[in-house]
Protein backbone atom coordinates (compact mmCIF):
# COMPACT_ATOMS: atom_id res chain seq x y z
CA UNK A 1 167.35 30.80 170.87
CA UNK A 2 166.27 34.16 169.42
CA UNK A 3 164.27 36.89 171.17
CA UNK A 4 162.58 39.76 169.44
CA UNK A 5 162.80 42.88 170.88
CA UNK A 6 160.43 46.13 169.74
CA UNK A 7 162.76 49.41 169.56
CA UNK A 8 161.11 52.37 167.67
CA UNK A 9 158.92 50.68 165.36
CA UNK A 10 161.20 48.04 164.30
CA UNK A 11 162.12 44.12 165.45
CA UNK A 12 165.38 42.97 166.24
CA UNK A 13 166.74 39.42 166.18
CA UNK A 14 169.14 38.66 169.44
CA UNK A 15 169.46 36.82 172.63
CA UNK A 16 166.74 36.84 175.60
CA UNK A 17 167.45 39.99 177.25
CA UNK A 18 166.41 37.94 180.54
CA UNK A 19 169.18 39.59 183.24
CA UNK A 20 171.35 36.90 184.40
CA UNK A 21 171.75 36.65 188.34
CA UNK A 22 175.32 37.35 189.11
CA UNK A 23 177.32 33.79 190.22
CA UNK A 24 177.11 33.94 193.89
CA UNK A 25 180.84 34.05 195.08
CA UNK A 26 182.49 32.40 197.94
CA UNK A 27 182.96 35.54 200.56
CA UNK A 28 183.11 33.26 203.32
CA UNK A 29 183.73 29.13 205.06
CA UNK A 30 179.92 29.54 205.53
CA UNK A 31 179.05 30.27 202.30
CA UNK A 32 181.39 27.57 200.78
CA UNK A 33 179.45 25.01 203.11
CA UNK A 34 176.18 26.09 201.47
CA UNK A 35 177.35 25.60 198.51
CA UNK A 36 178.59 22.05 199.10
CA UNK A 37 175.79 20.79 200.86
CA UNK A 38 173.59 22.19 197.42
CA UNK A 39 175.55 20.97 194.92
CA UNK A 40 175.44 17.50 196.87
CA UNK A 41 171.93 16.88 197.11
CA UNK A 42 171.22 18.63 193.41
CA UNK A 43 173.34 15.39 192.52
CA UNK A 44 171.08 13.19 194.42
CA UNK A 45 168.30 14.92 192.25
CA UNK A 46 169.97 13.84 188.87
CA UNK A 47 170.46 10.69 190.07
CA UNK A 48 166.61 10.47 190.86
CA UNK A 49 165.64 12.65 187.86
CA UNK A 50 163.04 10.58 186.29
CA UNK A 51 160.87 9.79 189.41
CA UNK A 52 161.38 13.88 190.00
CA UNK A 53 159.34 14.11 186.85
CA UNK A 54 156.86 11.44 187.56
CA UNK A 55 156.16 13.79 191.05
CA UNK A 56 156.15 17.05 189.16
CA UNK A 57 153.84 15.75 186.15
CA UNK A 58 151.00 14.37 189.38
CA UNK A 59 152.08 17.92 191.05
CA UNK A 60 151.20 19.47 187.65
CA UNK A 61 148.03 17.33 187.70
CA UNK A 62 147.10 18.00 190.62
CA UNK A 63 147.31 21.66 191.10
CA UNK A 64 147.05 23.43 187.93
CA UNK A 65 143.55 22.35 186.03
CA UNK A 66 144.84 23.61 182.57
CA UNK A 67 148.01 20.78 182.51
CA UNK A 68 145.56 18.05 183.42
CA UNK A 69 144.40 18.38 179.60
CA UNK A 70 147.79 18.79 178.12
CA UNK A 71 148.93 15.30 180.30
CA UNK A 72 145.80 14.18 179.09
CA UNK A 73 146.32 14.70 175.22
CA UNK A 74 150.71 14.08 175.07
CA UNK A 75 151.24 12.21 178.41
CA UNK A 76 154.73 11.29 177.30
CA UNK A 77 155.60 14.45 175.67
CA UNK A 78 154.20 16.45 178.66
CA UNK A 79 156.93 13.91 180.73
CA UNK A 80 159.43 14.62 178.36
CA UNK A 81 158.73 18.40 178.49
CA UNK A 82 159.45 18.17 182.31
CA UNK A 83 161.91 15.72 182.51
CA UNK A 84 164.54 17.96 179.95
CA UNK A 85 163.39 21.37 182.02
CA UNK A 86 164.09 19.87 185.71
CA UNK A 87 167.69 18.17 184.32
CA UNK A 88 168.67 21.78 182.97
CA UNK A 89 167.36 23.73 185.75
CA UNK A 90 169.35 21.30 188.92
CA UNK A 91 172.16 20.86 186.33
CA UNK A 92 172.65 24.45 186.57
CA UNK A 93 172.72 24.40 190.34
CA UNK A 94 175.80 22.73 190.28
CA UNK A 95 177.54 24.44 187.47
CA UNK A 96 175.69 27.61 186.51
CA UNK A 97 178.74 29.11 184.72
CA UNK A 98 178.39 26.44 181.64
CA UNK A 99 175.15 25.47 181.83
CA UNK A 100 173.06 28.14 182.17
CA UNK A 101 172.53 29.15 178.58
CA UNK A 102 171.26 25.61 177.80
CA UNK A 103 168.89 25.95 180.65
CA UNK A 104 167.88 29.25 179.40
CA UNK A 105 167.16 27.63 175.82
CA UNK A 106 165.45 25.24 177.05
CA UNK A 107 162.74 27.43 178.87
CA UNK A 108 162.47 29.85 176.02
CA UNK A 109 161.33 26.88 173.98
CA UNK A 110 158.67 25.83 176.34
CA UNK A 111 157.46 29.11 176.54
CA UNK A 112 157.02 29.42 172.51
CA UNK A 113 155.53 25.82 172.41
CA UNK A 114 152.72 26.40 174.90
CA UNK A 115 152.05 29.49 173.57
CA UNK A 116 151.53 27.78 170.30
CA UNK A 117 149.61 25.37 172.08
CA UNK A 118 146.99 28.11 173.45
CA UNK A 119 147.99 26.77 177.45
CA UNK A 120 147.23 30.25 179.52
CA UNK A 121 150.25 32.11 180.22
CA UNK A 122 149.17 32.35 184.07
CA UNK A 123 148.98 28.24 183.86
CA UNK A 124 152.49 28.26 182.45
CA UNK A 125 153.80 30.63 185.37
CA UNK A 126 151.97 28.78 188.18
CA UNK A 127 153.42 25.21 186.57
CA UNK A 128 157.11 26.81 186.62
CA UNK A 129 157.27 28.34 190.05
CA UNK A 130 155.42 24.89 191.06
CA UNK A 131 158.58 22.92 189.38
CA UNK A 132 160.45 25.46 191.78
CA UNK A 133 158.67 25.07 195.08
CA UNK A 134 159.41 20.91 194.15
CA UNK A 135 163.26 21.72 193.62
CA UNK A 136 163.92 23.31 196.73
CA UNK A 137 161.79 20.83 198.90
CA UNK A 138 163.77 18.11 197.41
CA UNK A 139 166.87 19.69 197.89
CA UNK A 140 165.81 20.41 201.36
CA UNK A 141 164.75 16.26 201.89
CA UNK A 142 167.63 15.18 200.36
CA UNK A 143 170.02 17.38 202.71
CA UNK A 144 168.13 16.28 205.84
CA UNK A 145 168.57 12.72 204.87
CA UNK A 146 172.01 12.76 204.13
CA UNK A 147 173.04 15.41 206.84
CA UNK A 148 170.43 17.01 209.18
CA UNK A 149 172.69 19.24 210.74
CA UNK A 150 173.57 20.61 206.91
CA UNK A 151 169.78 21.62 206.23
CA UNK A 152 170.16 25.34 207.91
CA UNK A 153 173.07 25.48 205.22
CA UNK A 154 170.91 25.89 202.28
CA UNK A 155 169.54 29.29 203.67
CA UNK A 156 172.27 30.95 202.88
CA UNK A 157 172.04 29.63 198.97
CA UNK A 158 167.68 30.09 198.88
CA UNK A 159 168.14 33.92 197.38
CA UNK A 160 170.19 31.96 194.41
CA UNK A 161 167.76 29.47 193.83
CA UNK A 162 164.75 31.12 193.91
CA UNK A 163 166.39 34.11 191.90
CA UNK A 164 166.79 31.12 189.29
CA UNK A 165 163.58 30.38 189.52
CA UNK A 166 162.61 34.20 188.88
CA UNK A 167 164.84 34.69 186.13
CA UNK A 168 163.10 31.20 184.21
CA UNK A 169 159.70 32.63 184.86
CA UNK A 170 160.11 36.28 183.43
CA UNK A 171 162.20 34.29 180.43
CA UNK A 172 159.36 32.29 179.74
CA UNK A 173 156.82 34.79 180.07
CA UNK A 174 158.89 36.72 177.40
CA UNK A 175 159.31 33.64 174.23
CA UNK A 176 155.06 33.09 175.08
CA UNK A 177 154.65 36.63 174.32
CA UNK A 178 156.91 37.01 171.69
CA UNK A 179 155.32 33.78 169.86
CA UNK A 180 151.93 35.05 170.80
CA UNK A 181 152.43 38.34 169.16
CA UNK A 182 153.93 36.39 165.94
CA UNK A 183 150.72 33.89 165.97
CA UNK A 184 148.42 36.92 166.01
CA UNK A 185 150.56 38.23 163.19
CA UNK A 186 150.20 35.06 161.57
CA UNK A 187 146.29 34.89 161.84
CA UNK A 188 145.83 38.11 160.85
CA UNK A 189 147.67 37.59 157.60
CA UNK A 190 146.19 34.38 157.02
CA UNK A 191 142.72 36.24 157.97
CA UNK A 192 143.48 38.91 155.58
CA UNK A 193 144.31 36.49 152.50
CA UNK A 194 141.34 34.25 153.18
CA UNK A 195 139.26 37.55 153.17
CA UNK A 196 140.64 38.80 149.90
CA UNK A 197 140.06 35.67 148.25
CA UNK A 198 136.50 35.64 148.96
CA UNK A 199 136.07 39.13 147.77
CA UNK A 200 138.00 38.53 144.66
CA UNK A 201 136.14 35.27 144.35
CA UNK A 202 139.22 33.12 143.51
CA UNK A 203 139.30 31.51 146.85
CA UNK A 204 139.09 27.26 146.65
CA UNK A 205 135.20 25.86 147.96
CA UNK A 206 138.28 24.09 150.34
CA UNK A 207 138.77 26.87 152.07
CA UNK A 208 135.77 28.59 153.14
CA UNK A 209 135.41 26.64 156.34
CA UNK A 210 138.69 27.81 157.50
CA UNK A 211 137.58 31.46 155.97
CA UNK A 212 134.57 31.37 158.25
CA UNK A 213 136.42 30.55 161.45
CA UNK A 214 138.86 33.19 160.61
CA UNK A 215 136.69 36.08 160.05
CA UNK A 216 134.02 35.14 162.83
CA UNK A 217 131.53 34.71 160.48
CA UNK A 218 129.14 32.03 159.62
CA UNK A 219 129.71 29.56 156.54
CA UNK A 220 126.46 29.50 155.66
CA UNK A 221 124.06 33.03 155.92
CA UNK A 222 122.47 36.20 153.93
CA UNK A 223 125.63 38.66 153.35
CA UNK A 224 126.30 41.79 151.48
CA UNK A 225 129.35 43.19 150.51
CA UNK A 226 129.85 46.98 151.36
CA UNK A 227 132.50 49.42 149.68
CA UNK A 228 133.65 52.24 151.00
CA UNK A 229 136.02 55.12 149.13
CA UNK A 230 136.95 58.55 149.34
CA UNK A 231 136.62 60.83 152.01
CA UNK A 232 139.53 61.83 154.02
CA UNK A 233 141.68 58.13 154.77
CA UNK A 234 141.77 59.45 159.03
CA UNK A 235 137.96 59.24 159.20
CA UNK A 236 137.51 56.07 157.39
CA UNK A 237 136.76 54.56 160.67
CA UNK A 238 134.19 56.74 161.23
CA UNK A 239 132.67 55.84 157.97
CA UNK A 240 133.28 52.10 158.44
CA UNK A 241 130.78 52.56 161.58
CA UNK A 242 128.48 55.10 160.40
CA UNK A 243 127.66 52.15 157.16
CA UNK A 244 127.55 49.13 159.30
CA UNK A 245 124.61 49.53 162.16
CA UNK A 246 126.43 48.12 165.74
CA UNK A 247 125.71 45.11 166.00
CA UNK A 248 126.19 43.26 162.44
CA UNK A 249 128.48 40.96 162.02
CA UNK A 250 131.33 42.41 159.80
CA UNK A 251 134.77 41.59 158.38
CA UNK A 252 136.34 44.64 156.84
CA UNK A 253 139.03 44.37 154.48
CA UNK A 254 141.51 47.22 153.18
CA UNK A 255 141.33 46.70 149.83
CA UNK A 256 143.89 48.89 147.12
CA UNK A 257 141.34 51.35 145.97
CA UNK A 258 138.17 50.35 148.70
CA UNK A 259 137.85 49.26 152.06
CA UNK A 260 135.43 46.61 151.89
CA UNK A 261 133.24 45.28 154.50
CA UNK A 262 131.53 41.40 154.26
CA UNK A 263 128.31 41.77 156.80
CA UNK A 264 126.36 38.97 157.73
CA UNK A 265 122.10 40.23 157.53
CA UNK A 266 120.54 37.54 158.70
CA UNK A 267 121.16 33.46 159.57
CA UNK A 268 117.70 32.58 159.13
CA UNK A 269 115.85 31.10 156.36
CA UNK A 270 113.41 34.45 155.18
CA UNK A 271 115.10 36.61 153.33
CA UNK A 272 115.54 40.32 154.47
CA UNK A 273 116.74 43.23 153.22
CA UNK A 274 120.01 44.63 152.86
CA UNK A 275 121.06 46.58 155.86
CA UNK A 276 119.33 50.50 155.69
CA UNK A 277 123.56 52.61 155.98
CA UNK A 278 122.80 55.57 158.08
CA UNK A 279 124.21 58.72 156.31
CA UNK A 280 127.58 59.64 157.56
CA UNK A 281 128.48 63.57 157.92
CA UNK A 282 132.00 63.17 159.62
CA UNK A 283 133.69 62.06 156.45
CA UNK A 284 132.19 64.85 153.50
CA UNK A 285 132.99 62.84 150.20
CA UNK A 286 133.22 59.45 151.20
CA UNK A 287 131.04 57.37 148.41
CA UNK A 288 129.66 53.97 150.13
CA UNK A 289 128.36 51.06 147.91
CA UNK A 290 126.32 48.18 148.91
CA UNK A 291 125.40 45.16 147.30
CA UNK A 292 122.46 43.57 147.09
CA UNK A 293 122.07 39.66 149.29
CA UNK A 294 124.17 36.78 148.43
CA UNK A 295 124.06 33.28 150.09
CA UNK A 296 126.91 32.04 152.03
CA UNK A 297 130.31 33.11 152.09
CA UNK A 298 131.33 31.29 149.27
CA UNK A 299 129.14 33.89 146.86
CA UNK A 300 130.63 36.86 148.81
CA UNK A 301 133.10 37.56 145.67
CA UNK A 302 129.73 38.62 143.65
CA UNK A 303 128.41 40.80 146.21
CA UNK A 304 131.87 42.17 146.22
CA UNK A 305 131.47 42.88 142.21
CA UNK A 306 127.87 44.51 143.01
CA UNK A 307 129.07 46.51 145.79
CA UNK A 308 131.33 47.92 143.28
CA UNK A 309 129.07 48.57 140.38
CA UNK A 310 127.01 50.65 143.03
CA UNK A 311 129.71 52.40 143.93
CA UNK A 312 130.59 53.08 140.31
CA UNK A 313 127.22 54.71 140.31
CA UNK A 314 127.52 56.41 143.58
CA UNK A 315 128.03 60.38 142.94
CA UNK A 316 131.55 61.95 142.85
CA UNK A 317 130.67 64.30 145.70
CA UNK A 318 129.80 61.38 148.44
CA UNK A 319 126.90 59.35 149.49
CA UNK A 320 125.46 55.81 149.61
CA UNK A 321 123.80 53.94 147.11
CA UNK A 322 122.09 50.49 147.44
CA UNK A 323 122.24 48.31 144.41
CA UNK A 324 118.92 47.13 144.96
CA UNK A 325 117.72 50.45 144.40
CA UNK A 326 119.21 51.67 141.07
CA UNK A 327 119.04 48.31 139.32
CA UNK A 328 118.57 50.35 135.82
CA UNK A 329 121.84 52.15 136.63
CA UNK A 330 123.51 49.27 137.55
CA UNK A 331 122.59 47.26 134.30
CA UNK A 332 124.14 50.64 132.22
CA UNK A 333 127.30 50.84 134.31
CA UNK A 334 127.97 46.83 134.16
CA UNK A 335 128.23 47.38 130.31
CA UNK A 336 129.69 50.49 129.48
CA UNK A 337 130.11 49.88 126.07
CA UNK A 338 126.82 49.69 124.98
CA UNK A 339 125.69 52.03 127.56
CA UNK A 340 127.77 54.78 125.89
CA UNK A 341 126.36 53.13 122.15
CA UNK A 342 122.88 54.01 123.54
CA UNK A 343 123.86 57.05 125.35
CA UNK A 344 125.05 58.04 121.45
CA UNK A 345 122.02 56.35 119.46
CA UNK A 346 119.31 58.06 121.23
CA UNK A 347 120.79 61.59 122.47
CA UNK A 348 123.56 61.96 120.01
CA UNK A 349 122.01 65.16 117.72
CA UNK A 350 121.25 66.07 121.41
CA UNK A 351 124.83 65.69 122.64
CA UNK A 352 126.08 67.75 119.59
CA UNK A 353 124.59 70.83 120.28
CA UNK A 354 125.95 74.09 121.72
CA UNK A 355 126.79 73.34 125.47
CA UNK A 356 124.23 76.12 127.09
CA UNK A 357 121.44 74.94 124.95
CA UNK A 358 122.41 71.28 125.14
CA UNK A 359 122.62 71.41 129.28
CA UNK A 360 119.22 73.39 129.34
CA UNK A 361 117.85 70.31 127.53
CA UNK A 362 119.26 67.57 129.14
CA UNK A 363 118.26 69.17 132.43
CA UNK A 364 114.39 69.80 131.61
CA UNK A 365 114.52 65.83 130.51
CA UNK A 366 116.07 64.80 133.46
CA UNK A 367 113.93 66.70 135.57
CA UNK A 368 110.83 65.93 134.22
CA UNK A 369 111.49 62.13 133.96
CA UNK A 370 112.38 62.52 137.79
CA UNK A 371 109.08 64.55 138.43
CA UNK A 372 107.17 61.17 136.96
CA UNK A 373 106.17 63.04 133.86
CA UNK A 374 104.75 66.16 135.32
CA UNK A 375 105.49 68.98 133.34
CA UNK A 376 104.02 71.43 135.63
CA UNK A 377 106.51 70.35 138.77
CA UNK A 378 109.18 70.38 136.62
CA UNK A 379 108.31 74.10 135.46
CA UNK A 380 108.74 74.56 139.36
CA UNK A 381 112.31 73.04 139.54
CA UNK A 382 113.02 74.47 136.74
CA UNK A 383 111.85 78.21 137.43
CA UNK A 384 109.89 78.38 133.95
CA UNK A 385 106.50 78.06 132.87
CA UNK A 386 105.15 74.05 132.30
CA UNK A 387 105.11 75.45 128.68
CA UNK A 388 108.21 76.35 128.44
CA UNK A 389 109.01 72.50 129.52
CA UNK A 390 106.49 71.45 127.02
CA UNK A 391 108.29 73.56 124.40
CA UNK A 392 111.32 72.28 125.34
CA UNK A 393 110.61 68.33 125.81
CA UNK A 394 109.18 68.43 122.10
CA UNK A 395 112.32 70.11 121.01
CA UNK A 396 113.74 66.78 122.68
CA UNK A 397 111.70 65.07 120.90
CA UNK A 398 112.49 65.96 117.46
CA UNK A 399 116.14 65.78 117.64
CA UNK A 400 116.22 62.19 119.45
CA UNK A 401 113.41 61.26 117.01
CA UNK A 402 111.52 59.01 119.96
CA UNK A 403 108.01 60.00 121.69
CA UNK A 404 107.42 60.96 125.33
CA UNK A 405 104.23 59.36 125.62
CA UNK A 406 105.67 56.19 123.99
CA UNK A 407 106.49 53.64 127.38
CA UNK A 408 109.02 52.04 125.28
CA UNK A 409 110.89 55.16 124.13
CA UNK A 410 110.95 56.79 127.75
CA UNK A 411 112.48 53.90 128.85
CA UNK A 412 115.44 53.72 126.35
CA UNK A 413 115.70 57.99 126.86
CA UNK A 414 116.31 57.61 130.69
CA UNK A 415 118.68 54.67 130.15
CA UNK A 416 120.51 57.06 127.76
CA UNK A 417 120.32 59.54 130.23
CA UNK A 418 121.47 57.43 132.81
CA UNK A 419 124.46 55.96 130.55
CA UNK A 420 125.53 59.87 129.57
CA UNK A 421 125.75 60.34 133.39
CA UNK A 422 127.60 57.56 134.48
CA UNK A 423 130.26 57.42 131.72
CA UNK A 424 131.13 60.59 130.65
CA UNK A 425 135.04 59.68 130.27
């Protein structure tokens, strides 16, 4: 038997540190008597063990609703269970000095089982103190049988048995929260690998049901996938809530370079839209990528490759960006090789000028293209006449050799654009 004990931070491996009642010593005739008179009816209660158990196990029944569906589902390993704890527990009434560790073992074990098992800790108490309260009225019926007169006797040896009794509870109490702790452990790590396959998309069809009971989260519903970086790591938190509205089902994952969160938008049939993030200004710089809907868990490891494409586009300085909403972006970014062959086809004699007169004309494009083509707002961004902007987009023109009016070739410009943008290195 093995007991972990927490001391600064760390576990260590070593016995139950469950106090061991002192061996009550002979002082006196009296006490000597007391201890005859026990030790002769715990004998009786060996010889009778097995019907013991059969009165414990209906006690157990009986009294404590959550053992009537462990009887129920392992009658004769429930009997067994009881059976091996009542022979160690009177055994060491009559010889605690070598059979006390045994005893000791043998709780700890129950403890770790049922703990495994899910039985309520308070149920496990309550059945242990009742396997006490049955011990000492046997004891007691078995010394009035034998010897009326020996019955007052046994007060003088009560502290010692019911210190036993103590000692077994608070040991018990320790293995099911020591094995508790370890199963959340366990779950959590299990949790955490089932969540990481899903994300990286590698996990088996197999395993999403398990997945889904893990995380909390339904097999079968609407989910994005939302990716959070930067920012300062103690108010990630913050960020985690400020891009999740309460309320949303969520599984977040710390990822190596992103926390990642899988949130479930909606278990009907219509679709809806990705969750609106509210704007979080606790964390300056953290960048926050969402990806646009996926059906059931199983596709969560594509949202998880969309989330991070928007996040790709999301800017260096912080702030959130939906995939659904800079689709043109995301088809540059998701092929950054022949978003930087564009980038060089149509800007290149562009690109290759002088860097003041190159940024004055990749600004006065940009701006106008986000000004839908209005020369005069853009003259009011820019702090310049519309025909300076005029002056300048036809510059633009002859150098990239394509036509502002032409649909077509405003199209591949703010691609370009887009591309020289997004993958400058």
């Amino acid at each position: 038997m093995q007991h972990a004990v927490r001391s600064r931070g760390a576990i260590r491996t070593g016995p139950a540190p469950v106090p061991r009642p002192r061996t009550r010593r002979v002082t006196s005739p009296l006490d000597a008597d007391a201890l005859r008179v026990l030790h002769r009816a715990a004998r009786a209660l060996l010889e009778d063990l097995p019907g013991l158990t059969d009165r414990l196990v209906a006690v157990l029944q009986e009294q404590e609703p959550a053992y009537r569906t462990v009887v129920a589902g392992d009658p004769a390993g429930t009997w067994q269970e009881v059976h091996r704890s009542l022979r160690h527990s009177v055994t060491s009434l009559i010889d605690p000095r070598s059979t006390r560790d045994a005893a000791r073992r043998c709780s700890w074990r129950i403890g770790a089982a049922r703990a495994e098992q899910g039985l309520p800790l308070d149920a496990l108490l309550h059945a242990f103190r009742l396997g006490g309260s049955l011990v000492w009225q046997r004891l007691v019926e078995e010394a009035s049988r034998t010897a009326p007169e020996d019955v007052r006797l046994l007060v003088h040896v009560a502290a010692d048995v019911w210190n036993f009794v103590d000692e077994h509870c608070t040991l018990v109490a320790d293995a099911y929260r020591q094995a508790e702790w370890q199963l959340s452990r366990r779950r959590e790590n299990r949790a955490r690998l089932l969540a990481a396959a899903l994300l990286d998309g590698t996990g088996r069809i197999a395993d999403v049901p398990e997945a889904a009971r893990a995380l909390g989260l339904p097999e079968h519903g609407r989910y994005v996938v939302v990716a959070i970086t930067g920012g300062h790591p103690a108010g990630r938190a913050a960020v985690r809530a400020a891009a999740v509205p309460e309320g949303m089902g969520v599984h977040w994952h710390t990822g190596v370079e992103a926390d990642y969160g899988i949130v479930l938008t909606d278990e009907g049939e219509l679709p809806q839209p990705p969750p609106r993030l509210r704007p979080d200004r606790s964390a300056p710089g953290a960048r926050i990528g969402v990806s646009s809907t996926v059906e059931g868990l199983a596709a969560v490891g594509d949202a998880r490759r969309l989330a991070d494409t928007a996040l790709s586009i999301c800017p260096e300085s912080g702030g959130t960006v939906r995939l659904a909403d800079h689709l043109p972006a995301a088809l540059v970014v998701s092929g950054p090789a022949l978003g930087r062959a564009l980038a060089e086809r149509v800007l290149g004699p562009l690109l290759r000028l002088e860097p003041a007169d190159r940024k004055v004309l990749l600004d006065t494009l940009t701006t106008w293209l986000a000004c839908d083509g209005s020369a005069q707002r853009a003259g009011e961004r820019l702090y310049c006449h519309r025909n300076t902007v005029l002056n300048r987009l036809r510059r633009c023109e002859q150098l990239t050799g394509r036509c502002l009016a032409r649909p077509s070739d405003v199209v591949e410009i703010s691609l370009a654009l887009t591309a020289h943008r997004l993958l400058r290195d």
